[in-house]
N, C-alpha and C. Protein backbone atom coordinates (compact mmCIF):
# COMPACT_ATOMS: atom_id res chain seq x y z
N UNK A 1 107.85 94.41 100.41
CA UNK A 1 108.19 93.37 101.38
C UNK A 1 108.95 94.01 102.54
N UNK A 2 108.72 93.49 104.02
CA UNK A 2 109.42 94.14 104.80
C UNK A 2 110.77 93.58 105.14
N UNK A 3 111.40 94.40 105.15
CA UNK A 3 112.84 93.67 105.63
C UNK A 3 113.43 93.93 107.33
N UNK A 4 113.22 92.96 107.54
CA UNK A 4 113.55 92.81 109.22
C UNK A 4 114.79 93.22 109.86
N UNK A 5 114.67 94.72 110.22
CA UNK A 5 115.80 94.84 111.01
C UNK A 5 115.33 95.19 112.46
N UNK A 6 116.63 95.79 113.35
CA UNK A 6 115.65 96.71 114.64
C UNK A 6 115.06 98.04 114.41
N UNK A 7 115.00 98.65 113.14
CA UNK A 7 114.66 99.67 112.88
C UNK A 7 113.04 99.58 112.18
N UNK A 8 113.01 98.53 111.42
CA UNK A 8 111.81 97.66 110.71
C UNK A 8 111.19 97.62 111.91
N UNK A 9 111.57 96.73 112.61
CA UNK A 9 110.24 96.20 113.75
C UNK A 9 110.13 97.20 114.17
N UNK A 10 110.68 98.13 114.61
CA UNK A 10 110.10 99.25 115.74
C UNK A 10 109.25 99.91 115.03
N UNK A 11 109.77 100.28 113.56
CA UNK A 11 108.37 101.00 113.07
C UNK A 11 107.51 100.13 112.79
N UNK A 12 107.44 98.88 112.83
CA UNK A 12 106.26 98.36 112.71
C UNK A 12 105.71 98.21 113.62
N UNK A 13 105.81 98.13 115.21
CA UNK A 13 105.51 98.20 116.19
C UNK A 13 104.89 99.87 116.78
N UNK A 14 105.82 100.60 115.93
CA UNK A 14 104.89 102.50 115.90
C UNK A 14 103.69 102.33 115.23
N UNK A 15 103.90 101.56 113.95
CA UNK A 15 102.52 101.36 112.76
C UNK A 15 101.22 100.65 113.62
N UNK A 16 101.61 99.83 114.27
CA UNK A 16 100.59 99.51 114.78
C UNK A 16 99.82 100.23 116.00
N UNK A 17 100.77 101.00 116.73
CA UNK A 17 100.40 101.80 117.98
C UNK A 17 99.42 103.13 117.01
N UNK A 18 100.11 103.67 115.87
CA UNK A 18 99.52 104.90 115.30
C UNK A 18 98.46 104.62 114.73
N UNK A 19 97.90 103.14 114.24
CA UNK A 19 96.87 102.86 113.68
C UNK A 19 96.76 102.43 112.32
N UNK A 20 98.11 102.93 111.46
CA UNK A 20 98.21 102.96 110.38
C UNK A 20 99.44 103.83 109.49
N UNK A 21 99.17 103.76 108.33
CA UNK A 21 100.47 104.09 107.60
C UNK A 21 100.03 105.68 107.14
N UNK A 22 99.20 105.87 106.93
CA UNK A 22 99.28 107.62 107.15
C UNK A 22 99.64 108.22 108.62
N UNK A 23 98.81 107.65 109.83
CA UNK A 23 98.65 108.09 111.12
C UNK A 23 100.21 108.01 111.17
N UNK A 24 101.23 106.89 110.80
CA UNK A 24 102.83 107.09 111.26
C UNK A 24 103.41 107.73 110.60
N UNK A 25 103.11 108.19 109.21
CA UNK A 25 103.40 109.55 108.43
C UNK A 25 103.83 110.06 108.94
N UNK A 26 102.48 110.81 109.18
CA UNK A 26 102.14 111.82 109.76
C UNK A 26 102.74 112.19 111.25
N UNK A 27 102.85 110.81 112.17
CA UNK A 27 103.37 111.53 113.52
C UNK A 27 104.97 111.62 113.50
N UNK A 28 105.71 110.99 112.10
CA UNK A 28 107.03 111.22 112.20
C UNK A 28 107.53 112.45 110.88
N UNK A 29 106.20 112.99 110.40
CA UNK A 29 106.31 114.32 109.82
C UNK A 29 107.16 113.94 108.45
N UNK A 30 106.83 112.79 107.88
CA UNK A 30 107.42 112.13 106.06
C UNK A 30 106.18 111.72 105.39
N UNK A 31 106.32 111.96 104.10
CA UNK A 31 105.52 111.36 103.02
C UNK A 31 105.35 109.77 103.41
N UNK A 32 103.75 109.26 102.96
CA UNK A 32 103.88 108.10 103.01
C UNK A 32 104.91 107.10 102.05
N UNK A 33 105.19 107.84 101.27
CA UNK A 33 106.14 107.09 99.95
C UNK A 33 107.45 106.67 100.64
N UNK A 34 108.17 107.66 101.50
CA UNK A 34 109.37 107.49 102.19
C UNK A 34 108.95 106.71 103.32
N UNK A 35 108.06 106.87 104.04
CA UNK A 35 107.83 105.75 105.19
C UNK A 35 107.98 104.22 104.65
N UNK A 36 107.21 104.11 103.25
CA UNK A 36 107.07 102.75 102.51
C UNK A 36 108.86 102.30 102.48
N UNK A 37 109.26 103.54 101.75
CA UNK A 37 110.88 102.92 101.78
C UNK A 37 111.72 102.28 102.33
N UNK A 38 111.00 102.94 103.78
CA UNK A 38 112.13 102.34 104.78
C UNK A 38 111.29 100.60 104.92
N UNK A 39 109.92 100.67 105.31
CA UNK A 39 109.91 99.40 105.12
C UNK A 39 110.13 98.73 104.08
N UNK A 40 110.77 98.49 102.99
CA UNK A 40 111.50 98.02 101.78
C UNK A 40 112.84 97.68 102.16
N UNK A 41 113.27 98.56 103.08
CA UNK A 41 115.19 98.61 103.42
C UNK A 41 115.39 99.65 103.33
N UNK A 42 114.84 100.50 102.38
CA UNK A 42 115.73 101.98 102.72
C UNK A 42 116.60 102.30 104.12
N UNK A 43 117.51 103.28 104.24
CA UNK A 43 118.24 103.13 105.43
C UNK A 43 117.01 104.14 106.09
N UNK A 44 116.58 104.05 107.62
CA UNK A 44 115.88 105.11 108.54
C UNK A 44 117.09 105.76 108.99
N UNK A 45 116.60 106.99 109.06
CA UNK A 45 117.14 108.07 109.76
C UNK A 45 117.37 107.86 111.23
N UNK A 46 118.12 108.15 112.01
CA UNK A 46 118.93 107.96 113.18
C UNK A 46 117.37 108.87 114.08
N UNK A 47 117.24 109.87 113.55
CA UNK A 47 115.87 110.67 114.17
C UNK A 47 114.91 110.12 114.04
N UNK A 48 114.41 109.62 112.61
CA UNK A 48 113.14 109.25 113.03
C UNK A 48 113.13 107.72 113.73
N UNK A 49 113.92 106.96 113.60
CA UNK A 49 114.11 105.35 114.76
C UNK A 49 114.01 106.18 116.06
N UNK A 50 114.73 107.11 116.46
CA UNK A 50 114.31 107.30 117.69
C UNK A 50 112.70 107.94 118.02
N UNK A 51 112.26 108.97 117.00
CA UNK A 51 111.24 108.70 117.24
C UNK A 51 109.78 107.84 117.53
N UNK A 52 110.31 106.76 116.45
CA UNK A 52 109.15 105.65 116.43
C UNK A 52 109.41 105.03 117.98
N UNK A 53 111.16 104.88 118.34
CA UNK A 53 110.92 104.08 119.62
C UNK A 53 110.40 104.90 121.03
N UNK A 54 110.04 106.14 120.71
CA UNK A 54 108.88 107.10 121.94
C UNK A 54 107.86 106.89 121.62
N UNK A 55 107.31 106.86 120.27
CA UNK A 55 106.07 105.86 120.21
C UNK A 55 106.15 104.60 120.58
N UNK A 56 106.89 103.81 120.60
CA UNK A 56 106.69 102.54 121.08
C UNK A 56 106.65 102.40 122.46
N UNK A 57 107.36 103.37 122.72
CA UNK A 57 107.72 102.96 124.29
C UNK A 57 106.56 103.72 125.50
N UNK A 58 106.59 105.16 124.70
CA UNK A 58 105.19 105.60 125.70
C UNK A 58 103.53 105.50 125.11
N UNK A 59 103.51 104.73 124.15
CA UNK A 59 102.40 104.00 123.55
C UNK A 59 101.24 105.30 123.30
N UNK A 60 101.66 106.42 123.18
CA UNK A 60 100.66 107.36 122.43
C UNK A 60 100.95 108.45 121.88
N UNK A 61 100.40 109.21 120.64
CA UNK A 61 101.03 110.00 119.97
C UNK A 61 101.34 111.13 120.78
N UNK A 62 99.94 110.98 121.40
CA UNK A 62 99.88 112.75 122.51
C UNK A 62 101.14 112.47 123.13
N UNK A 63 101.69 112.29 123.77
CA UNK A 63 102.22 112.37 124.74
C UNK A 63 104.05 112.51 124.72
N UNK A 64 104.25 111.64 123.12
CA UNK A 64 105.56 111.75 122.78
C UNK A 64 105.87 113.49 122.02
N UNK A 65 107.05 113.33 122.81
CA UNK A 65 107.32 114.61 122.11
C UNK A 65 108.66 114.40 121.03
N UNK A 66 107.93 114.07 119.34
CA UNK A 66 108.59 113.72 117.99
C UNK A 66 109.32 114.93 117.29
N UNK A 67 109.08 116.15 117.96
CA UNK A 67 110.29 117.64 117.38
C UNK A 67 111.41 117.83 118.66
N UNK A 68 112.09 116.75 119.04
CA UNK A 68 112.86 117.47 119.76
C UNK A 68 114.14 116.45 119.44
């Protein structure tokens, strides 16, 4: 179940830009098992929220740069 925070929506708002739940895996470089977590509640990492919100915000994988 997802639990709605601002960290929830944004990756769900990355999930949908990446296509899917491997494709956001994969562009924030975690197992799908830990991605699932966080949508459960697990706490997100301070890094990867900011990453999902460069996916959100410049709306493509190419272009965000997610190692810096």
């Amino acid at each position: 179940m997802l639990v709605s925070t601002p960290q929830t929506r944004t990756l769900e708002r990355a999930l949908e830009r990446c296509g899917g739940e491997i494709a956001l895996a994969k562009a924030l470089g975690v197992d799908i098992e830990i991605l699932s977590g966080w949508f459960a509640g697990d706490d997100v990492p301070q890094k990867i929220y900011f990453s999902a919100l460069d996916i959100v915000a410049i709306g493509s994988l190419g272009s965000a740069n997610l190692n810096s």
